[in-house]
C-alpha atoms as a PDB file:
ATOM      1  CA  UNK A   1     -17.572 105.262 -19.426  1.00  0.00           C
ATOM      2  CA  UNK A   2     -15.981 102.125 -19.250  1.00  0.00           C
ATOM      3  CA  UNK A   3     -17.080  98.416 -19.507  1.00  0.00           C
ATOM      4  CA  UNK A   4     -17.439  97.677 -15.766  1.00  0.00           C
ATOM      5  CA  UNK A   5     -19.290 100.409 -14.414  1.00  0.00           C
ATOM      6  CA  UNK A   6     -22.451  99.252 -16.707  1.00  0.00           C
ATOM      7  CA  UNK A   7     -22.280  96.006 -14.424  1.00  0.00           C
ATOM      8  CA  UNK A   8     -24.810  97.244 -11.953  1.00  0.00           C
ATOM      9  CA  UNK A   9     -25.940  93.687 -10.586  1.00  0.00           C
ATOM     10  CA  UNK A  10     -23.935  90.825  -9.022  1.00  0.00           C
ATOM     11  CA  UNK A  11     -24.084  87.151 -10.118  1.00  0.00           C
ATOM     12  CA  UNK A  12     -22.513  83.224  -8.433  1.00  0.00           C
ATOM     13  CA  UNK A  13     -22.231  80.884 -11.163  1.00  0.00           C
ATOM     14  CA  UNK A  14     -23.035  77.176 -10.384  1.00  0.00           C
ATOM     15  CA  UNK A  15     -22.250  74.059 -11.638  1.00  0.00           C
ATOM     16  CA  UNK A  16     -23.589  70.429 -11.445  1.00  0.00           C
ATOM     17  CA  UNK A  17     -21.849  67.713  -9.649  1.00  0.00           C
ATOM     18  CA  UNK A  18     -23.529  64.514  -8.493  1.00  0.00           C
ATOM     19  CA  UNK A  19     -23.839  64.596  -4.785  1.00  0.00           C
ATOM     20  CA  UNK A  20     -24.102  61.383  -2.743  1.00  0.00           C
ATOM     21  CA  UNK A  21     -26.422  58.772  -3.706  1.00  0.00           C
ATOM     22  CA  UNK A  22     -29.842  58.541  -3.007  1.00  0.00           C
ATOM     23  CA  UNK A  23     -32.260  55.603  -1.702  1.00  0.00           C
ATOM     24  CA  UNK A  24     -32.345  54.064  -4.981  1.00  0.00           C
ATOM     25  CA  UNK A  25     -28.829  54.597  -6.018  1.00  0.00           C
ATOM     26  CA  UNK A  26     -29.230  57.424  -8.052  1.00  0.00           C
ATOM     27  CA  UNK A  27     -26.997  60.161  -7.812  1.00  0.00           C
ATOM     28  CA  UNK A  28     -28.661  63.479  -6.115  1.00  0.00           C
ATOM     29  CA  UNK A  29     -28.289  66.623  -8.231  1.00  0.00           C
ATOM     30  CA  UNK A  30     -26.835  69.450  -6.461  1.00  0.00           C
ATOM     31  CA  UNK A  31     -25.223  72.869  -7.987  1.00  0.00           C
ATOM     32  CA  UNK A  32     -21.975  73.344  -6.121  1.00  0.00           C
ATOM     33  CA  UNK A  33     -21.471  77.225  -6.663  1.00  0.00           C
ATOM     34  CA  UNK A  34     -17.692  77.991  -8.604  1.00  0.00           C
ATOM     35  CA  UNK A  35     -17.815  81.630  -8.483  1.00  0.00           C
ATOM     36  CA  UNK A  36     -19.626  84.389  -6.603  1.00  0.00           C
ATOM     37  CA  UNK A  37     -20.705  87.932  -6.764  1.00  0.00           C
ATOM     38  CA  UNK A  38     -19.525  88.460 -10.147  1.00  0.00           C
ATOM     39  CA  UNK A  39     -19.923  91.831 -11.787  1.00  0.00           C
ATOM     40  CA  UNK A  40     -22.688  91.302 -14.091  1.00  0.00           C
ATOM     41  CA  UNK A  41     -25.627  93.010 -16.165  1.00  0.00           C
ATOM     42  CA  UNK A  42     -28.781  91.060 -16.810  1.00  0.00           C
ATOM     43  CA  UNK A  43     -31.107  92.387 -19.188  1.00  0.00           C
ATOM     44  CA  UNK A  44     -34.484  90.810 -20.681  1.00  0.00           C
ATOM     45  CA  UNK A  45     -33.551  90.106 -24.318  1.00  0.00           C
ATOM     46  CA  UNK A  46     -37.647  89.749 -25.050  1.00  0.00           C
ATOM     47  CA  UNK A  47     -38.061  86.652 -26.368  1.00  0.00           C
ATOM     48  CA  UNK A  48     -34.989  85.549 -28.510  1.00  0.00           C
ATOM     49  CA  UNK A  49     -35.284  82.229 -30.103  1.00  0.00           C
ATOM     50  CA  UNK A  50     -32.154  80.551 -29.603  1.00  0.00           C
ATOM     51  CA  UNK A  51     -31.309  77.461 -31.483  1.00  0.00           C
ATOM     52  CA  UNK A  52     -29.804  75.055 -28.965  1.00  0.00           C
ATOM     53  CA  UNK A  53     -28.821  71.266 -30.466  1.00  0.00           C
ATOM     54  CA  UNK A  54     -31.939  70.138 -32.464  1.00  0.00           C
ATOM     55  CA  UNK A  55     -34.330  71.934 -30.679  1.00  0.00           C
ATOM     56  CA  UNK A  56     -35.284  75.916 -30.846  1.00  0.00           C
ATOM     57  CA  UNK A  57     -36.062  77.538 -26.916  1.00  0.00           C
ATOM     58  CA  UNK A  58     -37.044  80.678 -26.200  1.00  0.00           C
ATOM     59  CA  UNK A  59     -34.606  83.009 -24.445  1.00  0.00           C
ATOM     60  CA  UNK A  60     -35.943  85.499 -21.626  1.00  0.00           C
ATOM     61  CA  UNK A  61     -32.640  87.246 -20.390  1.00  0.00           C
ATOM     62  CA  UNK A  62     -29.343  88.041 -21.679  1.00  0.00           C
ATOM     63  CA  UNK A  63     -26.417  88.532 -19.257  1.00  0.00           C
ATOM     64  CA  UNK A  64     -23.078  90.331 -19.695  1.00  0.00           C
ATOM     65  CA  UNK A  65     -19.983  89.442 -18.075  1.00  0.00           C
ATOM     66  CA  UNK A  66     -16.128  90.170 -17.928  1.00  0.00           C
ATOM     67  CA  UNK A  67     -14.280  87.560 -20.258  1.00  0.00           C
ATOM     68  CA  UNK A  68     -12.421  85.913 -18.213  1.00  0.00           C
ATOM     69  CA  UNK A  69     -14.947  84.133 -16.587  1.00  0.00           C
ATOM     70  CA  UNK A  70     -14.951  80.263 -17.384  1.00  0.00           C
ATOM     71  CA  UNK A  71     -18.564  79.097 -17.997  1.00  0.00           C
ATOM     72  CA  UNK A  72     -20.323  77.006 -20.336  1.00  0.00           C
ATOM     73  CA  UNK A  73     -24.057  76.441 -21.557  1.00  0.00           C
ATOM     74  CA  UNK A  74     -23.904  73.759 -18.527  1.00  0.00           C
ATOM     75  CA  UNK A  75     -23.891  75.715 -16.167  1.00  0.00           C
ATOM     76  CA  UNK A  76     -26.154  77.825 -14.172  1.00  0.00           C
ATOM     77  CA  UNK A  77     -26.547  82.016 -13.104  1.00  0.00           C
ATOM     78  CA  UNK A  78     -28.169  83.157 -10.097  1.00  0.00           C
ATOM     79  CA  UNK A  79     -29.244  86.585  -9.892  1.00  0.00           C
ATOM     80  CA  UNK A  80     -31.419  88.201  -6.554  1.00  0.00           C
ATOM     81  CA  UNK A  81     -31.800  84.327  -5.631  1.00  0.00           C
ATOM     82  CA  UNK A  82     -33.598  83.639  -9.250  1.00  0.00           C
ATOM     83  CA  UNK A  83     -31.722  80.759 -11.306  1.00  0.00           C
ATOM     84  CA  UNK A  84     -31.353  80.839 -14.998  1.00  0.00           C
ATOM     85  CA  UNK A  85     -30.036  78.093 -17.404  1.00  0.00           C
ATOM     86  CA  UNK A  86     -27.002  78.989 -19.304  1.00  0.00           C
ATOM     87  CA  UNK A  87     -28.236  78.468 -23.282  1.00  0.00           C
ATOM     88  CA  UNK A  88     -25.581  79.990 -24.944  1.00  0.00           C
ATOM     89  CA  UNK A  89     -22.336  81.611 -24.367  1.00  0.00           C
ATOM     90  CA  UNK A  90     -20.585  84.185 -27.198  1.00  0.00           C
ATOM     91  CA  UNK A  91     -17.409  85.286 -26.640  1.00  0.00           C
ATOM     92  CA  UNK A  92     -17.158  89.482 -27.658  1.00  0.00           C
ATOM     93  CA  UNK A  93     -14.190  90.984 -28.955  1.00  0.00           C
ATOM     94  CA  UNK A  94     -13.608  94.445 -29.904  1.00  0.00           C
ATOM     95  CA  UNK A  95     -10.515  94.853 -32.669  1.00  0.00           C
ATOM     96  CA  UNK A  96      -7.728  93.823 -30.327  1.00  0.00           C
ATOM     97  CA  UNK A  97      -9.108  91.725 -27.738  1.00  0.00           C
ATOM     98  CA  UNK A  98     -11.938  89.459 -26.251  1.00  0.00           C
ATOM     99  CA  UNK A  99     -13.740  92.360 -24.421  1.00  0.00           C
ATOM    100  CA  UNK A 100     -16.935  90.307 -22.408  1.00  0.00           C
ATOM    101  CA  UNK A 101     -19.119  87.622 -22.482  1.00  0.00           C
ATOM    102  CA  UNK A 102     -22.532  87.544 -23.527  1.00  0.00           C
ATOM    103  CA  UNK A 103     -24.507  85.099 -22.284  1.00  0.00           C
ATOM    104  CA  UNK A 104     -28.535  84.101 -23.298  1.00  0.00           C
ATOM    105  CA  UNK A 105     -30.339  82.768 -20.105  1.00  0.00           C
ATOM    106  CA  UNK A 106     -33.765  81.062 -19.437  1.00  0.00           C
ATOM    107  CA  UNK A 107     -35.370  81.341 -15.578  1.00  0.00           C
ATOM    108  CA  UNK A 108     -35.669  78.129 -14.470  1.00  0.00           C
ATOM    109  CA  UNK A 109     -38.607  77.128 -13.221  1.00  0.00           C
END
């Protein structure tokens, strides 16, 4: 069985840009999608705490990925129309090669 058949789900990966101002000036926040329908898994990971900067979050989902996919922990996943913040990304190798990515996800709500 190899790698990519246990990707049963698809996944667009999005990233922030600042869209046009708004009344006040401010830029408007808008997630301009970079790739779509990616072969992906997304499994719930059941509550991993994930140590992100100086604060701990709790992680709901972990997503696997081919690895040579360029994302970081600012962007965003979108799975069945549900987005999830990117916390962490790891990099997976086997003994030759980087094999996939693993990423830990939180829905946002």
């Amino acid at each position: 069985m190899s790698f990519e058949s246990l990707l049963i789900h698809t996944c667009n990966v999005s990233r922030y840009s600042e869209g046009a101002v708004d009344a006040y000036g401010q830029p408007a926040q808008t997630w301009a999608t970079v790739y779509t329908a990616l072969p992906c898994r997304l499994i719930p990971s059941g509550g991993r705490e994930v140590k992100r900067d100086l604060q701990v979050v709790i992680s709901d989902w972990t997503l696997h990925l081919a690895a040579d996919v360029t994302i970081t922990e600012k962007d965003r996943i979108v799975v069945d129309n549900i987005s999830y913040e990117v916390l962490l990304v790891k990099l997976r190798n086997d003994s030759a090669t980087s094999h996939h990515l693993e990423l830990i996800l939180q829905k946002v709500v």
